[in-house]
Protein backbone atom coordinates (compact mmCIF):
# COMPACT_ATOMS: atom_id res chain seq x y z
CA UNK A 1 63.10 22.99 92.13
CA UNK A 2 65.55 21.75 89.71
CA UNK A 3 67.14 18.38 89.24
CA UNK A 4 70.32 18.14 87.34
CA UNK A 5 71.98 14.73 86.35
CA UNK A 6 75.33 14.49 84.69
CA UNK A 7 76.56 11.32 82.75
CA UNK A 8 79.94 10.99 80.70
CA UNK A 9 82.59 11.64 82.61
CA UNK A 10 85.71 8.69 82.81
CA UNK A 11 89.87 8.49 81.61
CA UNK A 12 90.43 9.83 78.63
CA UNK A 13 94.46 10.12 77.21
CA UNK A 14 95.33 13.81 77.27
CA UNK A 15 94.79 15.24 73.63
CA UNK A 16 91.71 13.13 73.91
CA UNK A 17 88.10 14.05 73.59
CA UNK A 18 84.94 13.66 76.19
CA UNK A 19 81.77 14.76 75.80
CA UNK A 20 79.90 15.18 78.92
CA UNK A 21 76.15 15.48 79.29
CA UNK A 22 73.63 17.02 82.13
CA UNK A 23 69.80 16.55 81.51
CA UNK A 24 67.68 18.89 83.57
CA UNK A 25 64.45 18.64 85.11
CA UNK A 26 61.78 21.25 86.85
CA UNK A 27 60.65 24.75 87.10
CA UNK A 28 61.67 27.52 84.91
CA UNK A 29 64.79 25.97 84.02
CA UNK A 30 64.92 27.35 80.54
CA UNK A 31 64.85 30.59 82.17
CA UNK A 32 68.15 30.12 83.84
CA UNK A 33 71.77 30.17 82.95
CA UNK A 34 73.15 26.58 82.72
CA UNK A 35 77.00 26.10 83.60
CA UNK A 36 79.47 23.73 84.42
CA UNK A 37 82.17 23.65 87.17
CA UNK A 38 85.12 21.83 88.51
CA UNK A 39 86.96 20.87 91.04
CA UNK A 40 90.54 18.92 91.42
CA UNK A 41 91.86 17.85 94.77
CA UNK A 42 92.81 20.14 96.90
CA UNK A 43 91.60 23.13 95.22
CA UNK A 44 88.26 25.12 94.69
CA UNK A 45 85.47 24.41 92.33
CA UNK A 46 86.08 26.81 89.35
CA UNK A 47 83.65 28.21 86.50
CA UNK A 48 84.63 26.25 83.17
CA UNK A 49 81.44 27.36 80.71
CA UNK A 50 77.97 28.46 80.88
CA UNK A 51 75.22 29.94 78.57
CA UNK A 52 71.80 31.19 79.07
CA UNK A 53 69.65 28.76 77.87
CA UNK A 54 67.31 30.39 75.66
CA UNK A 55 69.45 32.81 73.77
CA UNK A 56 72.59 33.04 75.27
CA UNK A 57 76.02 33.36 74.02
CA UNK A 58 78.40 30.62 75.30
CA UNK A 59 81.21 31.89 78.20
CA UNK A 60 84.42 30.02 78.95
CA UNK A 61 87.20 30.02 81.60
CA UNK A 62 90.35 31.44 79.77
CA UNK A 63 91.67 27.82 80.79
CA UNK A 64 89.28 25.42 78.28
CA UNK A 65 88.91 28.36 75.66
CA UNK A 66 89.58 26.79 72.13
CA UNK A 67 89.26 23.10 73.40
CA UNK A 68 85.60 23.15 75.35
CA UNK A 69 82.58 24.02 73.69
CA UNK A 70 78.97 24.36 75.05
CA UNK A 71 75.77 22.73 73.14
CA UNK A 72 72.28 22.23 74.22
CA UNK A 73 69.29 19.71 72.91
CA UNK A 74 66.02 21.51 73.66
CA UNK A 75 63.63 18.16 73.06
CA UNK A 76 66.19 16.45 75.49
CA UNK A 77 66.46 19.40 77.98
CA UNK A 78 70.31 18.55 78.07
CA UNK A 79 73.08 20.56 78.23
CA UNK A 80 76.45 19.24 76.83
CA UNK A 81 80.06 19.86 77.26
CA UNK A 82 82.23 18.78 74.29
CA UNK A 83 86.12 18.53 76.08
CA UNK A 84 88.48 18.33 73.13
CA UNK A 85 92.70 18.32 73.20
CA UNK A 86 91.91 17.82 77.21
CA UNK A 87 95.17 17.76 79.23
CA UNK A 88 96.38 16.65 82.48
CA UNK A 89 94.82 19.62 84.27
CA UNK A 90 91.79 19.00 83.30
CA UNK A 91 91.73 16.30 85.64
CA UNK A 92 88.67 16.86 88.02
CA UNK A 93 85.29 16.28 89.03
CA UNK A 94 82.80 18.75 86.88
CA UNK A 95 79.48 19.74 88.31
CA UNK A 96 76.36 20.93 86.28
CA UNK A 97 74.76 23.81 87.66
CA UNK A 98 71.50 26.08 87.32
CA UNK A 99 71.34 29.63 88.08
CA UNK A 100 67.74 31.42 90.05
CA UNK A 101 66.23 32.39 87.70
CA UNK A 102 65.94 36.21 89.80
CA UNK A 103 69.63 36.41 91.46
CA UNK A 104 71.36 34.29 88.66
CA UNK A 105 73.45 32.56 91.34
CA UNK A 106 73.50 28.85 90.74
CA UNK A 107 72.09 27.75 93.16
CA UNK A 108 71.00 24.01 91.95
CA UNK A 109 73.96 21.62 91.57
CA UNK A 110 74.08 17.81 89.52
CA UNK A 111 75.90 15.09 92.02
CA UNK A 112 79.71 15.46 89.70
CA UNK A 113 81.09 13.25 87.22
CA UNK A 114 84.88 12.30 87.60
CA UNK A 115 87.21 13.28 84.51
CA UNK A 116 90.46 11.90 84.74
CA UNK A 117 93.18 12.73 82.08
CA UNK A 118 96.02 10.33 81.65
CA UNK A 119 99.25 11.97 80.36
């Protein structure tokens, strides 16, 4: 099992910056991929950024490319997402996640933290 607890989320004006934080907890999971999702009303969650925690080279959605970047504390076991120039769109609530560490679906999911992005 792995628990996953997000903190840092709130309104931010757009061209703002948030830094978001998820602090993880249980077996194996520096074996796993670590990412972050999102999800605005009405529409599906969507991948935003994720990285392999030991070793792995940071992926982002074509959408946050340039503004989001990933970082990681290993003595805190926390994963962070740095949300710079955020816009409007950003607007959601963003989910930490943890992949198994066989499939590599995430399969472990933080409770959400609300972004909201004032124009």
């Amino acid at each position: 099992q792995v628990q996953l607890v997000e903190s840092g989320g709130g309104l931010v004006q757009a061209g703002g910056s948030l830094r978001l934080s998820c602090t993880a907890s249980g077996r194996a999971f520096s074996r796993r991929t670590m990412g972050w999702f999102r999800q605005a009303p009405g529409k599906e969650r969507e991948f935003v950024a994720a990285i392999l925690w030991i070793g792995g080279t940071p992926r982002y959605a074509d959408s946050v490319k340039g503004r989001f970047s990933l970082s990681r504390d290993n003595a805190k076991n926390t994963l962070y997402l740095q949300m710079d120039s955020v816009k409007p769109e950003d607007t959601a609530v963003y989910y930490c996640a943890a992949s198994d560490v066989d499939t590599a679906a995430y399969v472990y999911w933080g409770q959400g933290t609300q972004v909201t992005v004032s124009s």
